[in-house]
Protein backbone atom coordinates (compact mmCIF):
# COMPACT_ATOMS: atom_id res chain seq x y z
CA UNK A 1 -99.26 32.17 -131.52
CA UNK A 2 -98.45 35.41 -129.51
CA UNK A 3 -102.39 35.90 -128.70
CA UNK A 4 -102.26 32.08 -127.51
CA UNK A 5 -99.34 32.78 -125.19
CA UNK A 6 -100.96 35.67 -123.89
CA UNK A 7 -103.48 34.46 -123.18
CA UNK A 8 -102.20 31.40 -121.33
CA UNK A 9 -100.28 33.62 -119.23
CA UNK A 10 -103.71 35.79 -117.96
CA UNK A 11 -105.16 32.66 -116.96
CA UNK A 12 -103.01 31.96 -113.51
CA UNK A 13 -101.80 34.93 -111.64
CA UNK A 14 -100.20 38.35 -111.36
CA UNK A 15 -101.74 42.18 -110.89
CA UNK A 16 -100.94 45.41 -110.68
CA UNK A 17 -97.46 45.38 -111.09
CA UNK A 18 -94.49 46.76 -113.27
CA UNK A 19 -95.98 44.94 -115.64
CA UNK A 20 -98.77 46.56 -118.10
CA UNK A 21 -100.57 46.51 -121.48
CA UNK A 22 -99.17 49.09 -124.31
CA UNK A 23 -100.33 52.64 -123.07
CA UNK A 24 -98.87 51.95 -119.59
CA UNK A 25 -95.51 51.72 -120.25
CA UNK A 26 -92.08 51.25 -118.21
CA UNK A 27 -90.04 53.83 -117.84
CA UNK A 28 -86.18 53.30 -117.29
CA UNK A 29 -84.53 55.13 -115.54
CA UNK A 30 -80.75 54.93 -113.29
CA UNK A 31 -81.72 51.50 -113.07
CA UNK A 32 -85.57 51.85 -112.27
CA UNK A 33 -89.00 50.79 -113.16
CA UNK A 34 -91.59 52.82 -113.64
CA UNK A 35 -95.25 53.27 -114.65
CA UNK A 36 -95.59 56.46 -116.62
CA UNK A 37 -99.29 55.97 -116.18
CA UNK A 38 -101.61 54.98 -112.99
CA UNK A 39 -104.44 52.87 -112.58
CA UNK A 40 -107.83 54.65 -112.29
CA UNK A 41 -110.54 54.31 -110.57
CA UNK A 42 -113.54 53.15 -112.44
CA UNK A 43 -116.25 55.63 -113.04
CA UNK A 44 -120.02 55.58 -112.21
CA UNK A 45 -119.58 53.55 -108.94
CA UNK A 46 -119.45 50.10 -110.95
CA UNK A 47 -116.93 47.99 -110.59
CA UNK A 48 -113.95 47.65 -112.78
CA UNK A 49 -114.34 45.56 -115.55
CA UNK A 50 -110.30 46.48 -116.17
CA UNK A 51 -108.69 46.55 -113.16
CA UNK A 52 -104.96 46.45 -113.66
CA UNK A 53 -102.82 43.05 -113.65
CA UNK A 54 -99.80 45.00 -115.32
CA UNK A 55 -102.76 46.29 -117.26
CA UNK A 56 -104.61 43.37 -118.39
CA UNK A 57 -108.72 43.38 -119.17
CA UNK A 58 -111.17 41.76 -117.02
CA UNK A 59 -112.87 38.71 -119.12
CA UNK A 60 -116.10 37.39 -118.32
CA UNK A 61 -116.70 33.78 -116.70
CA UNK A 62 -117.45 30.60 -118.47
CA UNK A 63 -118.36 26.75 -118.16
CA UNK A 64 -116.59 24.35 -117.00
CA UNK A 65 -114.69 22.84 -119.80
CA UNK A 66 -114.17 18.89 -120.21
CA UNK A 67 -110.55 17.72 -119.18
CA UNK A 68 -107.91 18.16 -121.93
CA UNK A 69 -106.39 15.48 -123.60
CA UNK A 70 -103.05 14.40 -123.57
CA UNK A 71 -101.22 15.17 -126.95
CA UNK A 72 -98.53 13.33 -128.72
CA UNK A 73 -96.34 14.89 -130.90
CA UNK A 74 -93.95 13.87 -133.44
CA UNK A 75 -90.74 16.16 -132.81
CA UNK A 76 -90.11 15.78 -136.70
CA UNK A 77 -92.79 17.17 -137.87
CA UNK A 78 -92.58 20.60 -139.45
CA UNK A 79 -94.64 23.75 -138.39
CA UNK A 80 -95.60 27.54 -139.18
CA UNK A 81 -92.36 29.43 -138.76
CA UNK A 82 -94.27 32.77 -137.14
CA UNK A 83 -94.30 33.40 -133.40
CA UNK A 84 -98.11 31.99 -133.20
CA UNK A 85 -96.60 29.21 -134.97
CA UNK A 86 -93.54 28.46 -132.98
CA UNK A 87 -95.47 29.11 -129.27
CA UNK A 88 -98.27 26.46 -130.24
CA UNK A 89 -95.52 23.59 -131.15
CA UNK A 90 -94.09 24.43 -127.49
CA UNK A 91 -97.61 23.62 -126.12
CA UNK A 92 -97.84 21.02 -128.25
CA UNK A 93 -94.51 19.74 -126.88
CA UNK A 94 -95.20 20.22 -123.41
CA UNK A 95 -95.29 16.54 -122.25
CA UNK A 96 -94.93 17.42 -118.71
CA UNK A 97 -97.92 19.48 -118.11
CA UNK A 98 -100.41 18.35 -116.07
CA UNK A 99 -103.77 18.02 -116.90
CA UNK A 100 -107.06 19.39 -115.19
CA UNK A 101 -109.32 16.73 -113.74
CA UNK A 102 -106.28 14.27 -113.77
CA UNK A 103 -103.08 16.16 -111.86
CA UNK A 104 -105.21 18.70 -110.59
CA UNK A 105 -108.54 20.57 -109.71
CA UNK A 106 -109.87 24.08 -109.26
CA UNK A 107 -112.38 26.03 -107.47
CA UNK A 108 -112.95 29.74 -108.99
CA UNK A 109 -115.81 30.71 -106.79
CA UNK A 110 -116.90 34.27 -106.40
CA UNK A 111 -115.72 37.10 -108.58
CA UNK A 112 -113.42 39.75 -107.03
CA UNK A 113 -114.40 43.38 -106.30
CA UNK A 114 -112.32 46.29 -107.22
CA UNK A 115 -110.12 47.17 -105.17
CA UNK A 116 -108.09 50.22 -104.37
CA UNK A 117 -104.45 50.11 -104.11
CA UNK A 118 -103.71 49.60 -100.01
CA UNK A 119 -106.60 48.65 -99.59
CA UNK A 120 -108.38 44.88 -97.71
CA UNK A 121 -110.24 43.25 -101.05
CA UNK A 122 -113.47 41.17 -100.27
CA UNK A 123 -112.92 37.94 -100.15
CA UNK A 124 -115.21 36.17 -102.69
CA UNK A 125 -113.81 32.93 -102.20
CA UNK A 126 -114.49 30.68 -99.07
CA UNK A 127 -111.87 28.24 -100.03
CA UNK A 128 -108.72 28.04 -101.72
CA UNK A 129 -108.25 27.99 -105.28
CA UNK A 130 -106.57 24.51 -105.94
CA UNK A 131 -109.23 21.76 -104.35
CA UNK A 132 -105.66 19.25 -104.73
CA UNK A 133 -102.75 18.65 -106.97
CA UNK A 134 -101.29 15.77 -107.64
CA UNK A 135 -98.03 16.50 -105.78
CA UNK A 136 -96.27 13.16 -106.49
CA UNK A 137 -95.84 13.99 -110.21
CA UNK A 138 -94.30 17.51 -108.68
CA UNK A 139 -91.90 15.81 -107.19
CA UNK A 140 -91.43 13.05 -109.77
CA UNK A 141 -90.49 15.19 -112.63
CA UNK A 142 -87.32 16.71 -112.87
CA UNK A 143 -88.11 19.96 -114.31
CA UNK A 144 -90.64 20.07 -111.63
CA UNK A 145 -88.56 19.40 -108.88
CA UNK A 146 -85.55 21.66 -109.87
CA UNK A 147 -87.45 24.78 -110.34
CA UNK A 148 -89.56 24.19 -106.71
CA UNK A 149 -85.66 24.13 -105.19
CA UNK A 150 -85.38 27.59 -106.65
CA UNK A 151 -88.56 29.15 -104.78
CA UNK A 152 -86.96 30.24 -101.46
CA UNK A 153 -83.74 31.21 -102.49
CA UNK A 154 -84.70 35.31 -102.78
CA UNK A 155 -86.38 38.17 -100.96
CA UNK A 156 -89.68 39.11 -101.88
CA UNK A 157 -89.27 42.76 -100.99
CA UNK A 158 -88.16 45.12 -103.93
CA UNK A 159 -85.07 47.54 -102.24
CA UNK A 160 -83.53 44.24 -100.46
CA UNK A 161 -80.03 43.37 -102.24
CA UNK A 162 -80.38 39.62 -103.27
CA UNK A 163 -77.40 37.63 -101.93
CA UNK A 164 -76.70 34.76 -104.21
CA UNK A 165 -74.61 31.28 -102.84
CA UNK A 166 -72.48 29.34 -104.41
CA UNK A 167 -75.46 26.30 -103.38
CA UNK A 168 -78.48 28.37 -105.10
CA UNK A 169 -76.19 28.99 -108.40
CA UNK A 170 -75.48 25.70 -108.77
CA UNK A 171 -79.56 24.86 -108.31
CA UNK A 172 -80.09 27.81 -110.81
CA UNK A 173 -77.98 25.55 -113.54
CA UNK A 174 -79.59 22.24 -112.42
CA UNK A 175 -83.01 23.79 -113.28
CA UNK A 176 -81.19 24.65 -116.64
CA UNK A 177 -80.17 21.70 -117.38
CA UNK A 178 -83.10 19.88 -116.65
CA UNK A 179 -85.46 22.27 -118.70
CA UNK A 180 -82.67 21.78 -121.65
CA UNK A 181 -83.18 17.96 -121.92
CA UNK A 182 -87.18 18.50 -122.72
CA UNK A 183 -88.21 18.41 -126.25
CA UNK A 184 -89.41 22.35 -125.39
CA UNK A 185 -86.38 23.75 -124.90
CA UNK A 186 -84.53 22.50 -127.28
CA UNK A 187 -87.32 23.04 -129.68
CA UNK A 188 -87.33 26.73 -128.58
CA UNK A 189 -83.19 26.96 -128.82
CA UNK A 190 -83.71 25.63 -132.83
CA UNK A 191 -86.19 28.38 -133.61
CA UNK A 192 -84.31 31.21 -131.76
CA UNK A 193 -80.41 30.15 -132.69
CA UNK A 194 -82.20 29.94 -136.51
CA UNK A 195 -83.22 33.32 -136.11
CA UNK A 196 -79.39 34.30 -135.13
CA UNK A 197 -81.06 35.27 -131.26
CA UNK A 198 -79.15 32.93 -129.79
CA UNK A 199 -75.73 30.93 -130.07
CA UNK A 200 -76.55 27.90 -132.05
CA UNK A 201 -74.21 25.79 -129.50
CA UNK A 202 -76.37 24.31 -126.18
CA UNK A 203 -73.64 25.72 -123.76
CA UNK A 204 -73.91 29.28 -125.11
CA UNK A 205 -77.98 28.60 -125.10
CA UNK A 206 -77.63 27.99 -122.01
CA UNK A 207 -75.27 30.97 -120.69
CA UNK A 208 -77.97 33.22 -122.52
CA UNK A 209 -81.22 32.16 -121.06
CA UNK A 210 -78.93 32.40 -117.00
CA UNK A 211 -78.12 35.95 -118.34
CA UNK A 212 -82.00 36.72 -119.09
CA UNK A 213 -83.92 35.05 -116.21
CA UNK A 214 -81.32 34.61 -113.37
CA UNK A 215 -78.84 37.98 -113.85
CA UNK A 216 -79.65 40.43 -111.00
CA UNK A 217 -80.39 43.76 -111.73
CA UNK A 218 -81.82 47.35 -109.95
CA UNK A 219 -85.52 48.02 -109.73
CA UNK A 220 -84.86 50.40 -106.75
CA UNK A 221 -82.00 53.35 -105.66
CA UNK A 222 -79.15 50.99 -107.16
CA UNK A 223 -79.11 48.00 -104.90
CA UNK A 224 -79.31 44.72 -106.61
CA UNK A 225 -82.36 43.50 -105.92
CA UNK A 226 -84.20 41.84 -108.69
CA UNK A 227 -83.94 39.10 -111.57
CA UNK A 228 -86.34 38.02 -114.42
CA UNK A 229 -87.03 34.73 -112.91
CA UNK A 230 -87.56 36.00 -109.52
CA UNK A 231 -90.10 38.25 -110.71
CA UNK A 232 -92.57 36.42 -112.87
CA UNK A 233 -91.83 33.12 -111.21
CA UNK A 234 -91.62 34.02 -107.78
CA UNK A 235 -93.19 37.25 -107.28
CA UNK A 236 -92.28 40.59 -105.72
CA UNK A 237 -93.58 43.58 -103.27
CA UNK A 238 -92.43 47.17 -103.63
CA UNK A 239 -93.76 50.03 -102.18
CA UNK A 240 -94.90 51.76 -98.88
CA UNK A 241 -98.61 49.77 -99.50
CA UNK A 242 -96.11 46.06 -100.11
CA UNK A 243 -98.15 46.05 -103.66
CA UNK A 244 -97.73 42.40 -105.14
CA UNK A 245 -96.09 42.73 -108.42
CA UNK A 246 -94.91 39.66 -110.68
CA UNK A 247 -96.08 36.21 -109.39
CA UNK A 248 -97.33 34.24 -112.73
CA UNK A 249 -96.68 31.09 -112.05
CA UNK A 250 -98.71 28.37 -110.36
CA UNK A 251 -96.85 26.07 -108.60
CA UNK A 252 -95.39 28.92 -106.58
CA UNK A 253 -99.27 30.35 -106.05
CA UNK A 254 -100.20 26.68 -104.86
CA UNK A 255 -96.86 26.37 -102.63
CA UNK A 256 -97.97 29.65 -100.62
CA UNK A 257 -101.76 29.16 -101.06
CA UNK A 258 -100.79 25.54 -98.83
CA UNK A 259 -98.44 27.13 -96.82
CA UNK A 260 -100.83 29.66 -95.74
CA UNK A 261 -99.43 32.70 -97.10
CA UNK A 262 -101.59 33.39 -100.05
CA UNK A 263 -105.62 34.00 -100.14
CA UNK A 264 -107.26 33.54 -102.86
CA UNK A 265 -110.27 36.08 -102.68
CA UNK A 266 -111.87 35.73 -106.05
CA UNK A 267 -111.55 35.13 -110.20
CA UNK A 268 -111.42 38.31 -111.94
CA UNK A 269 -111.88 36.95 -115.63
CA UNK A 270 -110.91 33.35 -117.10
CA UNK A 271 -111.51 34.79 -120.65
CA UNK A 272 -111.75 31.60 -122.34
CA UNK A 273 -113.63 27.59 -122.16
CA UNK A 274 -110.70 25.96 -121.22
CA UNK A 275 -109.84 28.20 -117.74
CA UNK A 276 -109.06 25.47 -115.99
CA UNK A 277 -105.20 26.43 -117.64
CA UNK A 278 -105.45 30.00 -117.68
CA UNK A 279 -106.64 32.65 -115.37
CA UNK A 280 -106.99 36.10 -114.25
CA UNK A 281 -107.78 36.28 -110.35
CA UNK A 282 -107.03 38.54 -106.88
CA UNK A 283 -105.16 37.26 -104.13
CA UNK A 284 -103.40 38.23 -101.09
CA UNK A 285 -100.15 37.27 -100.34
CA UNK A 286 -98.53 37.51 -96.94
CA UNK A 287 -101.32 40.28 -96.24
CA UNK A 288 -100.32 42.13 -99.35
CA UNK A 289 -102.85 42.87 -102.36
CA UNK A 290 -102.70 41.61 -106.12
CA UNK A 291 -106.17 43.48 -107.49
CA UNK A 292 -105.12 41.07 -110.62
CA UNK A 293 -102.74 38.76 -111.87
CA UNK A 294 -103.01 35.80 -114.59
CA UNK A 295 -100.60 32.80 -115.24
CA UNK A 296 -100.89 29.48 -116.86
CA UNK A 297 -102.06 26.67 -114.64
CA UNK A 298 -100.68 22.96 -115.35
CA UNK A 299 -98.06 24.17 -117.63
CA UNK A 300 -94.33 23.15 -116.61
CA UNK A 301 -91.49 25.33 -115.74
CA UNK A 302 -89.65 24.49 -119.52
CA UNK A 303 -92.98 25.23 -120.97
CA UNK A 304 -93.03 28.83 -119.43
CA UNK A 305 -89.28 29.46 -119.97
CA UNK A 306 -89.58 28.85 -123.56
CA UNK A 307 -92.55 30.52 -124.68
CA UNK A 308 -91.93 33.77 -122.26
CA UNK A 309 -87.89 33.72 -123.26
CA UNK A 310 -89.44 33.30 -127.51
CA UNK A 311 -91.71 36.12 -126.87
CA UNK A 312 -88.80 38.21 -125.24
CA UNK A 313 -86.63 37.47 -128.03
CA UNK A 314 -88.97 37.95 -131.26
CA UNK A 315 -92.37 39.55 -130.06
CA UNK A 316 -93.30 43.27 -129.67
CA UNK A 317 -94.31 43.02 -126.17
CA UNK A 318 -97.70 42.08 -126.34
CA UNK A 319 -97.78 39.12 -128.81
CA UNK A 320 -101.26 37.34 -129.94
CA UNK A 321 -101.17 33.73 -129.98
CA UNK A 322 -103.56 31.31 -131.45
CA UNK A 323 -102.87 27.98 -129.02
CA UNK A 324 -104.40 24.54 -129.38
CA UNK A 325 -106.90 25.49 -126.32
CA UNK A 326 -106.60 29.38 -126.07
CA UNK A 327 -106.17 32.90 -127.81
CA UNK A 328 -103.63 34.83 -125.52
CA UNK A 329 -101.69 37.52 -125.00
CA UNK A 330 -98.68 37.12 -124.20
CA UNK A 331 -96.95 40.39 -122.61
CA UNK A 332 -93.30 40.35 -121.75
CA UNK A 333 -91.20 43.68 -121.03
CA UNK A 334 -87.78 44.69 -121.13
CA UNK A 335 -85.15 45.83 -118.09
CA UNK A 336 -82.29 46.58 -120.55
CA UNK A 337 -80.54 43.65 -121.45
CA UNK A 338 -82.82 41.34 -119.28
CA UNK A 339 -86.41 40.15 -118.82
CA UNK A 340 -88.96 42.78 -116.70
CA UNK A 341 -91.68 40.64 -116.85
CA UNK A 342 -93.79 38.15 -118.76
CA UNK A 343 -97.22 36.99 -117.97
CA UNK A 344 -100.21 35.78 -120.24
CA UNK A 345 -103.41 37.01 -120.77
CA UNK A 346 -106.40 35.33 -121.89
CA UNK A 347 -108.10 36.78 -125.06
């Protein structure tokens, strides 16, 4: 289940951030983030075939697959009690995701070039990366529509203290709340409270997974500028260069890519039949680089709470899964108490 999850995760977005594979490791310190290890550049003038998302591999292309069907799913029925196990009834559960060909399309296009850190990538892709999404169902479903309320409500830049209202806490726990009332979550809080990982009662549940995703913490000099959710979810820049870090998720990506403040400027590796879901690709956002970054695409907002908050909770950072429609890795990393990162990588 933990390659599955992984690999999900690689499919959509994120690069070149905190975030990397075992060997290129964070390193805490007075409330910091750190790579003890930089990315190199390849060797023999060929491009990378491993340019680093928060470390991840460079898979090569493949076909287009045929949409994926729909899946019902008894919530009785009993399943393997591993991680692998446990992450593939969540996708099995996810009754809100929407489906390629159906909710959504997607052009890949070119393949990026590597890219050194600073500098203007190629653009390999003409057009944007989602042809059209079925934006009615975004709006329609209520997991859907309480996380999009959550998308402006920080600062992008790491080193900028995050101010939060009284209006965007109370949006935090309507997100919460919605996400808690889909089969997933609760699914997720009956493996994890009968592990003794979380309290078995839906109110302490709930206080834990605020603590992990929305608590703000330090990644720079001791201001409090940085959460679990608005990382992976909502992306981040640090740095003299403004290097992209975080940024897995899709319907953010698709938000900015219409807006106008993402460019999609190639696939780097999809890794698997079924990319339509998962993906590794480069993009630009707000004139900033992200060499490479992978995320789910389709999946809800419950879906990737779950299976990121399971991981956090039971994996070993970099878990293999064995989904329905993909073998992924599924890398999550720890600020103390609280979720660094989590993103997916296709196997």
């Amino acid at each position: 289940m933990a390659n599955v999850v992984a690999a999900l995760c690689q499919l959509c977005f994120g690069a070149n951030e905190e975030e990397q594979l075992p060997g290129n490791k964070y390193v805490v310190e007075e409330n910091t983030i750190q790579r003890d290890q930089t990315e190199e550049r390849p060797r023999g003038g060929r491009e990378s075939q491993h340019q680093g998302q928060e470390g991840e591999g460079d898979p090569t292309p493949i076909e287009d697959p045929d949409p994926i069907q729909d899946v019902v799913v008894d919530p009785a029925v009993s399943y393997d009690d591993s991680l692998s196990g446990i992450c593939t009834r969540l996708w099995e559960l996810d009754t809100n995701r929407l489906q390629p060909g159906r909710d959504y399309e997607i052009d890949t296009q070119g393949r990026a070039r590597y890219v050194e850190k600073g500098e203007t990538p190629r653009d390999m892709a003409r057009d944007p990366l989602f042809s059209w999404v079925d934006e009615d169902k975004l709006n329609s479903v209520p997991t859907f529509k309480a996380f999009i309320s959550l998308l402006d409500n920080y600062s992008e830049k790491v080193g900028t203290s995050e101010e939060v209202t009284a209006e965007e806490e109370e949006e935090n726990w309507t997100f919460l709340n919605a996400c808690l009332e889909t089969d997933v979550l609760q699914e997720a809080h009956k493996y994890l409270a009968g592990k003794d990982l979380v309290p078995e009662d839906e109110e302490g549940f709930k206080q834990r997974l605020y603590d992990l995703w929305f608590k703000l913490y330090s990644r720079t000099r001791g201001r409090m500028d940085s959460s679990g959710f608005e990382h992976v979810f909502v992306g981040e820049t640090r740095g003299r260069n403004k290097e992209v870090t975080g940024l897995h998720n899709w319907v953010q990506f698709y938000l900015q890519e219409k807006k106008g403040s993402i460019d999609y400027t190639g696939f780097k590796s999809r890794g698997t039949d079924n990319y339509d879901q998962l993906i590794t690709i480069q993009f630009t956002w707000n004139g900033n680089v992200k060499p490479v970054g992978s995320s789910f695409i389709g999946t809800s907002p419950e879906f990737e709470l779950a299976l990121y908050t399971v991981c956090f909770l039971v994996g070993d950072g970099r878990d293999t899964l064995n989904l329905p429609d993909y073998d992924v890795d599924v890398v999550t990393h720890r600020f103390g108490r609280y979720i660094g990162t989590s993103y997916p990588m296709a196997k």
